[in-house]
N, C-alpha and C. Protein backbone atom coordinates (compact mmCIF):
# COMPACT_ATOMS: atom_id res chain seq x y z
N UNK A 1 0.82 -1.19 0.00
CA UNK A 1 0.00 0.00 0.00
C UNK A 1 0.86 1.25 0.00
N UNK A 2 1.21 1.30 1.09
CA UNK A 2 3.06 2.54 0.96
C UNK A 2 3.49 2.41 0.01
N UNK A 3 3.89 1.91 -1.03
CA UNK A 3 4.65 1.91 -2.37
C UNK A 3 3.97 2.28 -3.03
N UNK A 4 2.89 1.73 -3.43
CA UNK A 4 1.54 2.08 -4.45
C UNK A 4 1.55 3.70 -3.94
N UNK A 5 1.20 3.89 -2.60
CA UNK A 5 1.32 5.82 -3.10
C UNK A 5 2.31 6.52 -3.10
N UNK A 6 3.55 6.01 -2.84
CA UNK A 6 4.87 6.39 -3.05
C UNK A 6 4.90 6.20 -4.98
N UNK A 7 4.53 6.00 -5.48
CA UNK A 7 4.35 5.51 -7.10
C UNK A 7 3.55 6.26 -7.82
N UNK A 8 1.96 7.26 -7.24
CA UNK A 8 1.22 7.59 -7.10
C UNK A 8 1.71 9.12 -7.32
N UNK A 9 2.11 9.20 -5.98
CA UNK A 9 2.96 10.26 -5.56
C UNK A 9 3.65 11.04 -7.10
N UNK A 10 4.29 9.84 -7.11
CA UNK A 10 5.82 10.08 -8.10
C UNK A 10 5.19 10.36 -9.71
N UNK A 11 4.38 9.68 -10.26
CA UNK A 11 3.25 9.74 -11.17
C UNK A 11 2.80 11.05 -11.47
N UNK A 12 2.39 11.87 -10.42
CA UNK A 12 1.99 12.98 -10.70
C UNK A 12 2.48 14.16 -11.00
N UNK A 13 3.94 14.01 -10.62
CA UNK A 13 4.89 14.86 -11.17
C UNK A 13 5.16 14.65 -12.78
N UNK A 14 4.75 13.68 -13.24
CA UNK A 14 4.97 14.17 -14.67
C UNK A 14 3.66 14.43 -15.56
N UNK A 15 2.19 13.96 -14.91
CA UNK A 15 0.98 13.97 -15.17
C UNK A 15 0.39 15.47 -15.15
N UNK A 16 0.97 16.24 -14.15
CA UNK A 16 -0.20 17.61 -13.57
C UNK A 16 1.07 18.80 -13.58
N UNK A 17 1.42 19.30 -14.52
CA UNK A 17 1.88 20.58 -14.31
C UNK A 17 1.68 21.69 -13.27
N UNK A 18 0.38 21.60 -12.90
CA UNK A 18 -0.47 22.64 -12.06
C UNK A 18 -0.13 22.32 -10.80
N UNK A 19 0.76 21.49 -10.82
CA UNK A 19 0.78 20.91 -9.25
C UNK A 19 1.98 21.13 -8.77
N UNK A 20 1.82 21.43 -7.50
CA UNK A 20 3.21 22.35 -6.53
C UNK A 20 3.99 20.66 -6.65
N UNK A 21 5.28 20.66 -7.75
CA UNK A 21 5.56 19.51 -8.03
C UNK A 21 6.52 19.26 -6.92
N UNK A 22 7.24 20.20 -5.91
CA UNK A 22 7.94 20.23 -5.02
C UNK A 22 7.31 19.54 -3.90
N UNK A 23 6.19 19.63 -3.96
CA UNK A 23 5.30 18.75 -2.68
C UNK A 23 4.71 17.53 -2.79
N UNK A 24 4.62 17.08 -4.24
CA UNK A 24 4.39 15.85 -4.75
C UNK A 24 5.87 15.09 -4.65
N UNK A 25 7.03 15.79 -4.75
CA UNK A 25 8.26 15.17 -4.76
C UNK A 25 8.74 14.34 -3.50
N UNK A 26 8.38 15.36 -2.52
CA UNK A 26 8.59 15.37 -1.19
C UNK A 26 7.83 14.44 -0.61
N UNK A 27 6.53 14.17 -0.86
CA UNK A 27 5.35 13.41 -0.72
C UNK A 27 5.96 12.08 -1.46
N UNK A 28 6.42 12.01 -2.17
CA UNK A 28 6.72 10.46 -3.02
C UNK A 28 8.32 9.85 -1.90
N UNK A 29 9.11 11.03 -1.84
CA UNK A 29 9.95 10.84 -0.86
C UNK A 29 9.78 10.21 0.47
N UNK A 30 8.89 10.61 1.15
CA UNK A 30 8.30 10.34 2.16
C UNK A 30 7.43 8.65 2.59
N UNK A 31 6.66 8.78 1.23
CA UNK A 31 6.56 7.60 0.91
C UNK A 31 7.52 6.16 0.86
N UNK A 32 8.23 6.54 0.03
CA UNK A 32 9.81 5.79 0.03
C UNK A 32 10.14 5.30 1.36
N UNK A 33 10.38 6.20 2.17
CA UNK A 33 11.36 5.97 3.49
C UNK A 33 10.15 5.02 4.08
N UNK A 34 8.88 5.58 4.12
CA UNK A 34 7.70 4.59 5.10
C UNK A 34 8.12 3.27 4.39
N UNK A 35 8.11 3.35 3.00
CA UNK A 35 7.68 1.90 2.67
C UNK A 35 8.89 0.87 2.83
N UNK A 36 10.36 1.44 2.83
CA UNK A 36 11.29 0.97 3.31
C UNK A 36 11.40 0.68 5.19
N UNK A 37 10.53 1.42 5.83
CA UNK A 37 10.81 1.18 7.27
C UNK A 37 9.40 -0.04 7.64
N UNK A 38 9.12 -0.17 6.88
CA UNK A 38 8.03 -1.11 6.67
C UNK A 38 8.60 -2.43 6.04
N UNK A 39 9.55 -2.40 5.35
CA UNK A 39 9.96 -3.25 4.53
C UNK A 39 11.20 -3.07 3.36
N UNK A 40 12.20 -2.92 4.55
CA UNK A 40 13.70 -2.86 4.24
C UNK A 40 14.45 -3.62 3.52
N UNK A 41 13.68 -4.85 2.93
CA UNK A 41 14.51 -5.89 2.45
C UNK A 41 13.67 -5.64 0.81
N UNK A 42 13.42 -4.92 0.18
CA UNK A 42 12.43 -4.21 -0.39
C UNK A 42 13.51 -3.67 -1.85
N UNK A 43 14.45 -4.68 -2.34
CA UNK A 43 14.90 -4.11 -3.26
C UNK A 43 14.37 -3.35 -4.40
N UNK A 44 13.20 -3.05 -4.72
CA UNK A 44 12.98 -2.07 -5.82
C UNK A 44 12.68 -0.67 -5.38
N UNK A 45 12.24 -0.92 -3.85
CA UNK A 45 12.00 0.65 -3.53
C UNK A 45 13.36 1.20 -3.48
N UNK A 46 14.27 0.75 -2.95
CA UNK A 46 15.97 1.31 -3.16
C UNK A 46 15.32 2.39 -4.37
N UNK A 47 15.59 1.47 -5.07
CA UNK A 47 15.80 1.75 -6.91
C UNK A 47 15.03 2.61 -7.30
N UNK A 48 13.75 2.76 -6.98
CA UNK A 48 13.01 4.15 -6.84
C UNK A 48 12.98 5.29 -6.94
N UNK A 49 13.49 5.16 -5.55
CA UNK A 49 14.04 5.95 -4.59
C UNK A 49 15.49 6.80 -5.24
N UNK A 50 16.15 5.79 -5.71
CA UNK A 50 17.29 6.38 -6.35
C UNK A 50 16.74 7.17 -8.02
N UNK A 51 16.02 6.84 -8.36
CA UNK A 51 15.03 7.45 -9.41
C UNK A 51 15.04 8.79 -9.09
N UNK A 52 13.69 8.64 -8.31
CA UNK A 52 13.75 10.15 -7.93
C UNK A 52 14.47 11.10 -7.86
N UNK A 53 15.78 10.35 -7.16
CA UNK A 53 16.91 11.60 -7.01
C UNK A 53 17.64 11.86 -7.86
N UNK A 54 17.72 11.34 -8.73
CA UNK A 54 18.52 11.44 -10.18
C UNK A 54 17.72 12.75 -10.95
N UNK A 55 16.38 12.07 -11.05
CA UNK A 55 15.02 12.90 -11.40
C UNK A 55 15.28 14.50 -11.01
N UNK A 56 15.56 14.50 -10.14
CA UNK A 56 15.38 15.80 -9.38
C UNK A 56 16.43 16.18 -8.62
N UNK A 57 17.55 15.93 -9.72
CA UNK A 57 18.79 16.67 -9.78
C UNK A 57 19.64 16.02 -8.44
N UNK A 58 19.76 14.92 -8.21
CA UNK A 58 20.47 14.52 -7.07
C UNK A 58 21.22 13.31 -7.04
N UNK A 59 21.89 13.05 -8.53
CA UNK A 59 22.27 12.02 -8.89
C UNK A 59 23.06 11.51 -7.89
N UNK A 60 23.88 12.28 -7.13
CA UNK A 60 25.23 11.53 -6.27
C UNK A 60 24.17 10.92 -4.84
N UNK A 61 23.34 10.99 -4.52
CA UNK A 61 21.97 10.52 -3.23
C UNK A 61 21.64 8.78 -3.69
N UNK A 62 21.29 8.86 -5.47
CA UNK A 62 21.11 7.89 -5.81
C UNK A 62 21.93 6.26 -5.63
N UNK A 63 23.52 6.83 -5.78
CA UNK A 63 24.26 5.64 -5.80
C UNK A 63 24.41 4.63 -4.79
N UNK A 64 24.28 5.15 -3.31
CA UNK A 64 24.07 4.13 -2.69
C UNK A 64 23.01 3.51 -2.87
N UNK A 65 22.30 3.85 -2.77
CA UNK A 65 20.59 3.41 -2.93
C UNK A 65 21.05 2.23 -3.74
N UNK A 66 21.32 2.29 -4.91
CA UNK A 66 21.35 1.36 -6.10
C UNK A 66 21.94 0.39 -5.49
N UNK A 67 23.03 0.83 -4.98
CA UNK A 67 24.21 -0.47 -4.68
C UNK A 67 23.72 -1.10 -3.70
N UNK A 68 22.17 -0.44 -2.68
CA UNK A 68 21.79 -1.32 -1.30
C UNK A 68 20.44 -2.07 -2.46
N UNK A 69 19.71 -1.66 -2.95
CA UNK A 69 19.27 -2.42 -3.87
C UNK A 69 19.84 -3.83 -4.59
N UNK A 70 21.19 -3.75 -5.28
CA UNK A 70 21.70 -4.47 -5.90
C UNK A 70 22.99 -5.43 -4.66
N UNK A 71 22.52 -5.08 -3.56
CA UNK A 71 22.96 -5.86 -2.08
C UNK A 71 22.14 -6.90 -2.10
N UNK A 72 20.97 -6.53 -1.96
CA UNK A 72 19.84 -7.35 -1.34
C UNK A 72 18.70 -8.16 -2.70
N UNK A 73 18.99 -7.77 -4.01
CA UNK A 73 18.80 -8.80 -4.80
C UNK A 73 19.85 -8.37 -6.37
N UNK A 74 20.69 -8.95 -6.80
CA UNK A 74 22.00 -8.83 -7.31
C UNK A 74 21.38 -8.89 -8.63
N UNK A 75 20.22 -9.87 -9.22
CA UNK A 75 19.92 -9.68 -10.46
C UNK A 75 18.51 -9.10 -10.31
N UNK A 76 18.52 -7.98 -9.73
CA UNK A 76 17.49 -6.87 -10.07
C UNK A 76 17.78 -5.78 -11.42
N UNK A 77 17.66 -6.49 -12.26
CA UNK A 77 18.32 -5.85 -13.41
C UNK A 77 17.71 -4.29 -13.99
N UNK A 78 16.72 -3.86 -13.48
CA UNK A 78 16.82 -2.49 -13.72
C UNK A 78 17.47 -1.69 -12.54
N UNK A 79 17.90 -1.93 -11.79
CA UNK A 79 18.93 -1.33 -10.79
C UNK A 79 20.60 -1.44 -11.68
N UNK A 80 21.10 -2.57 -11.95
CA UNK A 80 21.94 -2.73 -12.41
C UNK A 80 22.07 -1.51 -13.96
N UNK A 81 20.90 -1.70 -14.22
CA UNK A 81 20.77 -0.27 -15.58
C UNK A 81 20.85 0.35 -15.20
N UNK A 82 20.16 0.94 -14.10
CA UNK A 82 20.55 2.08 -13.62
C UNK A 82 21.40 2.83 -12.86
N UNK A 83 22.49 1.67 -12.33
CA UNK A 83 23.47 1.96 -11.85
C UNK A 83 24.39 2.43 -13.17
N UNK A 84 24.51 1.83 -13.61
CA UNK A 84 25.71 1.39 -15.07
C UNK A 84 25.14 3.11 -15.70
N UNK A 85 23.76 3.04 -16.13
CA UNK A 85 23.95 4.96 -16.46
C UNK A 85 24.09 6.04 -15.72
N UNK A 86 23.99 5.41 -14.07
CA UNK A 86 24.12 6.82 -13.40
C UNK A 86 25.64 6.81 -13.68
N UNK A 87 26.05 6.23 -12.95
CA UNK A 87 27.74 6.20 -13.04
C UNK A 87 28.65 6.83 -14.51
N UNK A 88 27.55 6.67 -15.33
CA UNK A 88 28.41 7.40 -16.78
C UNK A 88 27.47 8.89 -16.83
N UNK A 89 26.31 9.04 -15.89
CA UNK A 89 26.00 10.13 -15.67
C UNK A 89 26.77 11.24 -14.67
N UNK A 90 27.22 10.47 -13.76
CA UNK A 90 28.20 10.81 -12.75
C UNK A 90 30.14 11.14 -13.47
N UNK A 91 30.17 10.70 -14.44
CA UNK A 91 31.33 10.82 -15.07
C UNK A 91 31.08 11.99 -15.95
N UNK A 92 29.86 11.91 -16.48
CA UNK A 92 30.15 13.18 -17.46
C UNK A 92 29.53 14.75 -16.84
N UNK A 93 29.24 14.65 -15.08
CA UNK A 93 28.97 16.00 -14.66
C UNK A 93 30.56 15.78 -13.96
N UNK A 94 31.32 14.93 -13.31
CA UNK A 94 32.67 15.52 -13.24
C UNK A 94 33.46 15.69 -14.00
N UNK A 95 33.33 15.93 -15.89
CA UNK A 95 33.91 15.94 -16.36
C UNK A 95 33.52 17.72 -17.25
N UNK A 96 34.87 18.49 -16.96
CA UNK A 96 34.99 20.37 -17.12
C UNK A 96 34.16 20.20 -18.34
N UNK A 97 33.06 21.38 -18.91
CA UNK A 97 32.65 21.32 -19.90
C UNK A 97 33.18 22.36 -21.05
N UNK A 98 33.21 22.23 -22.14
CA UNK A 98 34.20 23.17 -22.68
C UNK A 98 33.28 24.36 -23.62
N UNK A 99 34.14 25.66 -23.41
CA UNK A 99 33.08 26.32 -23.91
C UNK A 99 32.59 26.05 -24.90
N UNK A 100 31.32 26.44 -24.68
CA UNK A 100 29.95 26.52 -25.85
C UNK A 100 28.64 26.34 -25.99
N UNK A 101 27.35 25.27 -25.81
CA UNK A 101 26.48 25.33 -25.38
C UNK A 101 26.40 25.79 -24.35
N UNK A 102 25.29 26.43 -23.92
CA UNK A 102 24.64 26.74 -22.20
C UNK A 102 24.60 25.09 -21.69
N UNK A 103 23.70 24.32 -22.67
CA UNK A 103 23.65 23.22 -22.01
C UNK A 103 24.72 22.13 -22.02
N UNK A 104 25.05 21.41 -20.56
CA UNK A 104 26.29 20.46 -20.87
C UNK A 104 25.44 18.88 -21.26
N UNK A 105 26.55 18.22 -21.79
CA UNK A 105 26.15 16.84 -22.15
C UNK A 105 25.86 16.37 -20.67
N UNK A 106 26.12 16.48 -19.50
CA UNK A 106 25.46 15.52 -18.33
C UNK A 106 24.05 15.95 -17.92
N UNK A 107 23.52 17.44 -18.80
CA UNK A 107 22.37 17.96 -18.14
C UNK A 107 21.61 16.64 -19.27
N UNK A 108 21.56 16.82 -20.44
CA UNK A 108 20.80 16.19 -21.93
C UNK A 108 20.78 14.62 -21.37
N UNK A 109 22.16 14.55 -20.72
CA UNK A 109 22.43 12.67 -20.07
C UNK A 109 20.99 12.46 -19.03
N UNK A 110 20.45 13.47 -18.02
CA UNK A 110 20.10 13.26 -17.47
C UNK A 110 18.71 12.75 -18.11
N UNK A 111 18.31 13.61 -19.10
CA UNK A 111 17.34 13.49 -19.48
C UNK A 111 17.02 12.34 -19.78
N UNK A 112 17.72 11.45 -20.66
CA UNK A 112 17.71 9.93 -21.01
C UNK A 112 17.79 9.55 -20.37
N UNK A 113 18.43 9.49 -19.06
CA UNK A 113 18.38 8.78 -18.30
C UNK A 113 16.93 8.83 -17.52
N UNK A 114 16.05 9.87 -17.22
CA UNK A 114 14.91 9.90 -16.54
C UNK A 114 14.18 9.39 -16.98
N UNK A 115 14.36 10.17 -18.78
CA UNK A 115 13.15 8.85 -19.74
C UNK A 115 13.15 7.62 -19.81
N UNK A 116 14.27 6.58 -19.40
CA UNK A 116 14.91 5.40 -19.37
C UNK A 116 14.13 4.96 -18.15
N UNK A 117 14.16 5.28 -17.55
CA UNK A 117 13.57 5.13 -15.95
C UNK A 117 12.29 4.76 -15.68
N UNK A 118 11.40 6.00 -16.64
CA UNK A 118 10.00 5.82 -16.88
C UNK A 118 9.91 4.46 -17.88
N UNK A 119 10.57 4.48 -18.34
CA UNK A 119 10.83 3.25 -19.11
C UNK A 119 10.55 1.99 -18.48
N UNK A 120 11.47 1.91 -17.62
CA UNK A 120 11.70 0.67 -16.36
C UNK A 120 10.63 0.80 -15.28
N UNK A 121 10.07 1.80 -14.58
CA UNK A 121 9.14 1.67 -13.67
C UNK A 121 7.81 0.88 -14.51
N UNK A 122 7.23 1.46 -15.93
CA UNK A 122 6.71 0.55 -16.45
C UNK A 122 6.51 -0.57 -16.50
N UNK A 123 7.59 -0.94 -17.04
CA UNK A 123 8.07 -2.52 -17.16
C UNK A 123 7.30 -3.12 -15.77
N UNK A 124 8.26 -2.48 -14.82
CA UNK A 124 7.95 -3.35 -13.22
C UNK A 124 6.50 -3.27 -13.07
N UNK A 125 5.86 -2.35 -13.58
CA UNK A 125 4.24 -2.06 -13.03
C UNK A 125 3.73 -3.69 -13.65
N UNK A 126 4.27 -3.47 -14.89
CA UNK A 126 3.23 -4.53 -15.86
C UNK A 126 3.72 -6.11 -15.36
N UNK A 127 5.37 -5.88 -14.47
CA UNK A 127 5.95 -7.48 -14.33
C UNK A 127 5.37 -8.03 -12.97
């Protein structure tokens, strides 16, 4: 039930523009932690969880997450995806950008990577 509105939550940030998306974020966050203190052995909420923060600009929050995810079930294979792109997401924001676009290649990275994500939460809904 905690996950389902931690999912809910998270859903609506890309559904409702009109919506104070900072409090839906926070609200899906919140969610997360209940549904993990409820059920810690809970490898996809990790992975989530590490979603979100990627999502919303917090890629370096994400990596443990993944790696306590990919602790507690090793072939959770959209964790493993998503480890493998944060980490080349994580390489290309420590890497100097050289003048010219406003935008750098790790901001555009992120993007695929979020769409990738929505990608995978899918998947899990339907598996």
């Amino acid at each position: 039930m905690i996950i389902m509105q931690a999912e809910e939550c998270y859903f609506k940030v890309y559904t409702n523009a009109n919506t104070n998306i900072i409090m839906i974020i926070m609200q899906a966050e919140e969610c997360y932690f209940k549904a993990l203190a409820a059920r810690p052995e809970f490898a996809l909420v990790y992975n989530n969880l590490a979603l979100l923060y990627v999502q919303t600009g917090h890629p370096k929050r994400a990596k443990p997450l993944l790696l306590k995810a990919l602790e507690l079930d090793p072939m959770l294979a959209c964790a493993l995806s998503n480890l493998h792109k944060l980490e080349h997401l994580l390489q290309l924001d420590s890497t100097p950008a050289p003048d010219g676009p406003a935008e750098s290649p790790a901001k555009s990275r992120r993007v695929q990577v979020a769409d990738a994500a929505e990608g995978g939460r899918r998947a899990a809904r339907r598996g």
